[in-house]
C-alpha atoms as a PDB file:
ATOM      1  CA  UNK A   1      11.095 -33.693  -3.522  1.00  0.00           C
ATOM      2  CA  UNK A   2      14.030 -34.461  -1.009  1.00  0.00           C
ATOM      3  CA  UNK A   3      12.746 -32.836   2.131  1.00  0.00           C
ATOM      4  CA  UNK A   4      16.210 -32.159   3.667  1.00  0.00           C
ATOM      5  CA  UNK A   5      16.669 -30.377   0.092  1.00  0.00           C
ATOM      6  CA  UNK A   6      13.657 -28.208   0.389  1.00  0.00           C
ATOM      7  CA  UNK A   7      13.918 -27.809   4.032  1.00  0.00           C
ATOM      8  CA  UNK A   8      17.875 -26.154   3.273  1.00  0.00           C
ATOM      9  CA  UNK A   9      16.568 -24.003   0.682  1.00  0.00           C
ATOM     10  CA  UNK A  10      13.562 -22.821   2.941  1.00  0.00           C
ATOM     11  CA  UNK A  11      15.875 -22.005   5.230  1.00  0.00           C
ATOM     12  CA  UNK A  12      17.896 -19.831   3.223  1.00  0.00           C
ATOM     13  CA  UNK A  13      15.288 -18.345   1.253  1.00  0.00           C
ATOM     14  CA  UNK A  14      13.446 -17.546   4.529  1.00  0.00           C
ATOM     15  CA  UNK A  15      17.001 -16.226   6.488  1.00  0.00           C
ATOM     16  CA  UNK A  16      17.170 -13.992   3.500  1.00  0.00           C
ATOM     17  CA  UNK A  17      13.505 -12.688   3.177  1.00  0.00           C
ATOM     18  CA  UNK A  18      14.011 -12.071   7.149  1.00  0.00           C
ATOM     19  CA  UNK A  19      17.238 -10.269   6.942  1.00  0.00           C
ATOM     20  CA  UNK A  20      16.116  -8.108   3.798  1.00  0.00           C
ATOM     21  CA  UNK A  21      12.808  -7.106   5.291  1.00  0.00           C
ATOM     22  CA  UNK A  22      14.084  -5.876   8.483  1.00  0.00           C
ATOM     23  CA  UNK A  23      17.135  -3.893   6.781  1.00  0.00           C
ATOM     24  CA  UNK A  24      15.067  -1.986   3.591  1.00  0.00           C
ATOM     25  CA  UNK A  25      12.731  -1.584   6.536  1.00  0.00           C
ATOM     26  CA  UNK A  26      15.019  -0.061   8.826  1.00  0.00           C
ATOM     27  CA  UNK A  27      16.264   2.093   6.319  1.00  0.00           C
ATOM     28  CA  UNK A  28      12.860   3.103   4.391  1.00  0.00           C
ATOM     29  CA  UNK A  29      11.284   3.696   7.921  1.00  0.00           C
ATOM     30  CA  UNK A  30      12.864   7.012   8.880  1.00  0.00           C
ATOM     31  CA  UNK A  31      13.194   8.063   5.275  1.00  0.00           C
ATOM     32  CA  UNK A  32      10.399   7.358   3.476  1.00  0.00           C
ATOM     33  CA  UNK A  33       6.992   6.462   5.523  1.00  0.00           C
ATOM     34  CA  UNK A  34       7.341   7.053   9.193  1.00  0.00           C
ATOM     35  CA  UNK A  35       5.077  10.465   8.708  1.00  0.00           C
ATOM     36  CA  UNK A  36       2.337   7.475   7.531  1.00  0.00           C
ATOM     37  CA  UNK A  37       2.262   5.539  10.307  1.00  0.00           C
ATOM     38  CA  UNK A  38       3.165   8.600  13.243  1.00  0.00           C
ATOM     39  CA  UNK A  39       3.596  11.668  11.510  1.00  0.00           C
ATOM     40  CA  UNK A  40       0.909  14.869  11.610  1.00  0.00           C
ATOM     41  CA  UNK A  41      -1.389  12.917   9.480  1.00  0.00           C
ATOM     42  CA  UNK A  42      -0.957   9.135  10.111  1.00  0.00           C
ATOM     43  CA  UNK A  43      -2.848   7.856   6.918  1.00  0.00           C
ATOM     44  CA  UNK A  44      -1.969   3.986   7.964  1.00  0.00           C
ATOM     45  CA  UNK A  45      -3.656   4.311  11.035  1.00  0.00           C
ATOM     46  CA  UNK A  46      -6.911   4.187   9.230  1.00  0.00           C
ATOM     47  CA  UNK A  47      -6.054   0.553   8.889  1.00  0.00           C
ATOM     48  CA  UNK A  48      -3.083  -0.898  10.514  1.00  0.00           C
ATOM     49  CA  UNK A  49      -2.135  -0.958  13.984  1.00  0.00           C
ATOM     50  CA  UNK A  50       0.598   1.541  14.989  1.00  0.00           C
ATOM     51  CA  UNK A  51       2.853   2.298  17.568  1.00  0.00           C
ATOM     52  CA  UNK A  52       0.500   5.286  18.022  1.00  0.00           C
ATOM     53  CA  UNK A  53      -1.807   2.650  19.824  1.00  0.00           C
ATOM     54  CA  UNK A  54       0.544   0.814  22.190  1.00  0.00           C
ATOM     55  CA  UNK A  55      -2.118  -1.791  23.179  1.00  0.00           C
ATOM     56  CA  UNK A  56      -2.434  -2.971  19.965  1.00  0.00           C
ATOM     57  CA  UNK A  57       1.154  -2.562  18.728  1.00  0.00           C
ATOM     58  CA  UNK A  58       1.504  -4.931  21.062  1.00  0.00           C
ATOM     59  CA  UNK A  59      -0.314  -7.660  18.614  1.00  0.00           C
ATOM     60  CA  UNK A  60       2.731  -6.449  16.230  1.00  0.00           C
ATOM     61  CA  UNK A  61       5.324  -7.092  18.635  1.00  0.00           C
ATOM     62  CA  UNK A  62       4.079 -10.495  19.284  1.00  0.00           C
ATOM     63  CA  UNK A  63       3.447 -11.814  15.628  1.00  0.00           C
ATOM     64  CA  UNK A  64       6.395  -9.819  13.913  1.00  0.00           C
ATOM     65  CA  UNK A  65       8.768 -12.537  13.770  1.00  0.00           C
ATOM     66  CA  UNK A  66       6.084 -15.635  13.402  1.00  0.00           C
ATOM     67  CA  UNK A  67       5.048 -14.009  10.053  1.00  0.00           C
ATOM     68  CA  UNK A  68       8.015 -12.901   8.704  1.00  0.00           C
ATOM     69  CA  UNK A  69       9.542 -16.288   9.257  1.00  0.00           C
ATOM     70  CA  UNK A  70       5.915 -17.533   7.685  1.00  0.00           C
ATOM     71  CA  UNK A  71       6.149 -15.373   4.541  1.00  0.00           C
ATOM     72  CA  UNK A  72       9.858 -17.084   3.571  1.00  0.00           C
ATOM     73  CA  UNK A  73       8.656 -20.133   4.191  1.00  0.00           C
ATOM     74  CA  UNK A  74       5.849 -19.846   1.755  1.00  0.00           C
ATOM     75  CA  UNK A  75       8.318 -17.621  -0.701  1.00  0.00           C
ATOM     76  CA  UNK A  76      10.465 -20.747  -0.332  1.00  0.00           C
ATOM     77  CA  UNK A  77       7.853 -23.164  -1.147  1.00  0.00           C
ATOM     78  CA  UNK A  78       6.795 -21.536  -4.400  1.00  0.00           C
ATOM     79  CA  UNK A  79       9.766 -20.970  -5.853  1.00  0.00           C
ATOM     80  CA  UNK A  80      11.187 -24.756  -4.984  1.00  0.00           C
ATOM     81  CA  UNK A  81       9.500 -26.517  -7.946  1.00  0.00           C
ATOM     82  CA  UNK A  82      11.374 -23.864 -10.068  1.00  0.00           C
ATOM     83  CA  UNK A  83      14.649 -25.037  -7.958  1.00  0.00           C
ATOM     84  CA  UNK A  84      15.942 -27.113 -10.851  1.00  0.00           C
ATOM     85  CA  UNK A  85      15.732 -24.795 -13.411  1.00  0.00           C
ATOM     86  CA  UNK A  86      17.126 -21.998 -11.469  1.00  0.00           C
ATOM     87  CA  UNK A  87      20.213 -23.801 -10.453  1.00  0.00           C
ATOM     88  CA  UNK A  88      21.257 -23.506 -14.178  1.00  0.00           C
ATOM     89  CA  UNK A  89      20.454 -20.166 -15.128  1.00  0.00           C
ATOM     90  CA  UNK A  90      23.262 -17.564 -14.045  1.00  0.00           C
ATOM     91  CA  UNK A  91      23.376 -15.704 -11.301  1.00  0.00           C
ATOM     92  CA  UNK A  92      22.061 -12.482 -13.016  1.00  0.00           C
ATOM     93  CA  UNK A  93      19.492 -14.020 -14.404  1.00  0.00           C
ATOM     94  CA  UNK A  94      18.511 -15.951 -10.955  1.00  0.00           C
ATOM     95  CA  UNK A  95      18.760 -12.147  -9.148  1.00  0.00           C
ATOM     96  CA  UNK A  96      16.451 -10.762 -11.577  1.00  0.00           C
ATOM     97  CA  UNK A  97      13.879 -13.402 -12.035  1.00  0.00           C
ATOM     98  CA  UNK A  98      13.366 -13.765  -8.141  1.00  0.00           C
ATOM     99  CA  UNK A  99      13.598 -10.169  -7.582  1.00  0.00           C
ATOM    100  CA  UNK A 100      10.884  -9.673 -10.032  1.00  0.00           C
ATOM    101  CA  UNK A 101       8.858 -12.076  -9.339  1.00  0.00           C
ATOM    102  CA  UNK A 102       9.007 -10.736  -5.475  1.00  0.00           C
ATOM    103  CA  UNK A 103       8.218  -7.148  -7.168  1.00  0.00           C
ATOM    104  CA  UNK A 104       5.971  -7.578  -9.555  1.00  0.00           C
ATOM    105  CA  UNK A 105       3.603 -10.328  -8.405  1.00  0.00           C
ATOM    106  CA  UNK A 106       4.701 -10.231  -4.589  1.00  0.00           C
ATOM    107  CA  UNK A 107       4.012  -6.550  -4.531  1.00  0.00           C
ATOM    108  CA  UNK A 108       2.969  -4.111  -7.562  1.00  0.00           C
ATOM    109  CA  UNK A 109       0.750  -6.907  -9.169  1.00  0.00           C
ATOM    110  CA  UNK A 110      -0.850  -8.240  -5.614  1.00  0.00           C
ATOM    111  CA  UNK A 111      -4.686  -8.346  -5.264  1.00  0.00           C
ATOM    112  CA  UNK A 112      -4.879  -6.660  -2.312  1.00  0.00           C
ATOM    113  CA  UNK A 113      -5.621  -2.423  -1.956  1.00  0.00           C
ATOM    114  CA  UNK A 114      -2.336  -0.980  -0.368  1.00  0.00           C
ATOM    115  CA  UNK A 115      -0.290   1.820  -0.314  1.00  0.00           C
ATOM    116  CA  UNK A 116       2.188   1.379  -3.621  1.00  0.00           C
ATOM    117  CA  UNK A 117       0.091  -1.480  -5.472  1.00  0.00           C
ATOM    118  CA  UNK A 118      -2.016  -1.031  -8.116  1.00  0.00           C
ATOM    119  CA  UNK A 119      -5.200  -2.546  -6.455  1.00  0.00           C
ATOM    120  CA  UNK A 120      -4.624   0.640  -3.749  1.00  0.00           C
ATOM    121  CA  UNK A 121      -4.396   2.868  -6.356  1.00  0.00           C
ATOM    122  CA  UNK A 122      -7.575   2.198  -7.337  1.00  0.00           C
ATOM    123  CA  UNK A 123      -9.332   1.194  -4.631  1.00  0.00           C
ATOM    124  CA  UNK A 124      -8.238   3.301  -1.291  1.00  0.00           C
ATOM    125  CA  UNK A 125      -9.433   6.334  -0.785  1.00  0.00           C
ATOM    126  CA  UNK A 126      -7.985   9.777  -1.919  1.00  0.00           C
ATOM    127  CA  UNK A 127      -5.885  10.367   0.989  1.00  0.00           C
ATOM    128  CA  UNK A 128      -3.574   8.009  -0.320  1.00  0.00           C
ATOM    129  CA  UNK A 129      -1.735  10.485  -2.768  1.00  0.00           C
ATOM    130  CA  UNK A 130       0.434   9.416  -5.615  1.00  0.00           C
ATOM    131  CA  UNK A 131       3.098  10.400  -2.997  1.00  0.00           C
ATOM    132  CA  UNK A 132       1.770   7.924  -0.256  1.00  0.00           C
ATOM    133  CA  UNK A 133       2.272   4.902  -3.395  1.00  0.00           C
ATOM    134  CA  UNK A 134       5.620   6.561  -4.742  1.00  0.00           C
ATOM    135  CA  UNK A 135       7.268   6.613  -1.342  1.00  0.00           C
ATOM    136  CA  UNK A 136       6.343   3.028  -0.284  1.00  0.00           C
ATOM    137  CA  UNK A 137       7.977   2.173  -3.464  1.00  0.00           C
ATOM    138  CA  UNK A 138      11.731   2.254  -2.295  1.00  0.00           C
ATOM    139  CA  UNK A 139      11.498  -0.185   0.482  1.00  0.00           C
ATOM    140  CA  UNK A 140       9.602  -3.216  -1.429  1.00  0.00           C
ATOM    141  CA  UNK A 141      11.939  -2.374  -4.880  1.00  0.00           C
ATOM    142  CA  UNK A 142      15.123  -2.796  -2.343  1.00  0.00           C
ATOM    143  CA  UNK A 143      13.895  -5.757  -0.108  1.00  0.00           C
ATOM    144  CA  UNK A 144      13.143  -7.025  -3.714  1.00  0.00           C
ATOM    145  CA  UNK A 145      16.590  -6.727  -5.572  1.00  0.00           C
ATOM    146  CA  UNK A 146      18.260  -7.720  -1.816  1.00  0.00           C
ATOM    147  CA  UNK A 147      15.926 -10.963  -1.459  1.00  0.00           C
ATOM    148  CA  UNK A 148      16.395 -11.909  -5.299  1.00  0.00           C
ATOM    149  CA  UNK A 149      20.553 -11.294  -5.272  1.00  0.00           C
ATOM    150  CA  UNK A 150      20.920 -13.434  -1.592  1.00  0.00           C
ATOM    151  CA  UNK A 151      19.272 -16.275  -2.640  1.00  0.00           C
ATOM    152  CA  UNK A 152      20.654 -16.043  -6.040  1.00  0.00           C
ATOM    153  CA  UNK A 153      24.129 -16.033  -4.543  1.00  0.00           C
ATOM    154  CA  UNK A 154      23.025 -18.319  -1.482  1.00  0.00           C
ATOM    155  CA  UNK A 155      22.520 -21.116  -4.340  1.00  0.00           C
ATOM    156  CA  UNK A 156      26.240 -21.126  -5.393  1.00  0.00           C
ATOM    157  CA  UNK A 157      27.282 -21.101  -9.568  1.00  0.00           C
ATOM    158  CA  UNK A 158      25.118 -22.673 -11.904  1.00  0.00           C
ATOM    159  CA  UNK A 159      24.988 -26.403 -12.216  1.00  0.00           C
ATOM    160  CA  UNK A 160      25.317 -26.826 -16.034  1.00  0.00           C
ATOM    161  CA  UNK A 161      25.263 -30.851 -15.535  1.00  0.00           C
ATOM    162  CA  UNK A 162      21.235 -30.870 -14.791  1.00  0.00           C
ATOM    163  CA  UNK A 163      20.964 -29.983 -18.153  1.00  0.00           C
ATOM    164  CA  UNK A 164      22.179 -33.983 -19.310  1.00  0.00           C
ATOM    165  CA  UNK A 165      19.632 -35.203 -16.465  1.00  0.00           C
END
């Protein structure tokens, strides 16, 4: 591994996970799951900190950007070793590989019990409608297909001379 190579790709795959997190976000938000998190019935408040609580949105504030910029970083690192191998496949096929690998495994698939994945649907408690998991849905399927198409494009046309390598 080159690290100037890696450490380009991180950056991009990173810049892109940041930018498409904070837009499907901004957009879901209002739409989609703001009655979760301040609405009438603030089901996420059970277990995440909300604005609700200002002293400990403050934790949020702080760490936001740290983690997010974490999270590509690590996104970046796993999909490097497939860097080769991605660099020849087409740009569809890049977009839909990296968007479903950031849907199904990053999200749907995940071992952890939250609203949309299928771990939460089993595990947290009744509260958490089929509604509460459909309407998460739209922001992680978006952020998904945004992510995968970026860094697919971000990683120019494929390079059909690795294959002779």
């Amino acid at each position: 591994m080159k690290p100037r190579h890696f450490l380009t790709f991180a950056s991009k795959v990173t810049a892109a996970h940041v930018i498409t997190y904070l837009v499907a976000g901004t957009i879901a938000y209002p739409l989609f799951t703001k009655e979760f998190y301040v609405g009438s019935n603030p089901i996420f408040k059970v277990f995440m900190r909300t604005e609700l609580e200002p002293e400990l949105w403050r934790h949020v504030a702080s760490w936001f950007l740290p983690a997010l910029l974490l999270e590509g970083f690590l996104i970046a690192a796993a999909l490097y070793p497939f860097f080769d191998t991605l660099m020849i496949w087409s740009f569809s096929k890049r977009f839909l590989s990296i968007s479903g690998l950031y849907v199904v495994i990053g999200f749907w698939a995940a071992t952890v019990a939250a609203p949309g994945t299928i771990e939460g649907m089993v595990y947290l408690r009744p509260v958490f409608t089929p509604l509460v998991h459909l309407k998460v849905q739209p922001e992680i399927i978006v952020q998904g297909l945004a992510l995968g198409a970026m860094v697919a494009l971000w990683m120019g046309p494929p390079n059909i001379e690795s294959l002779s390598h």
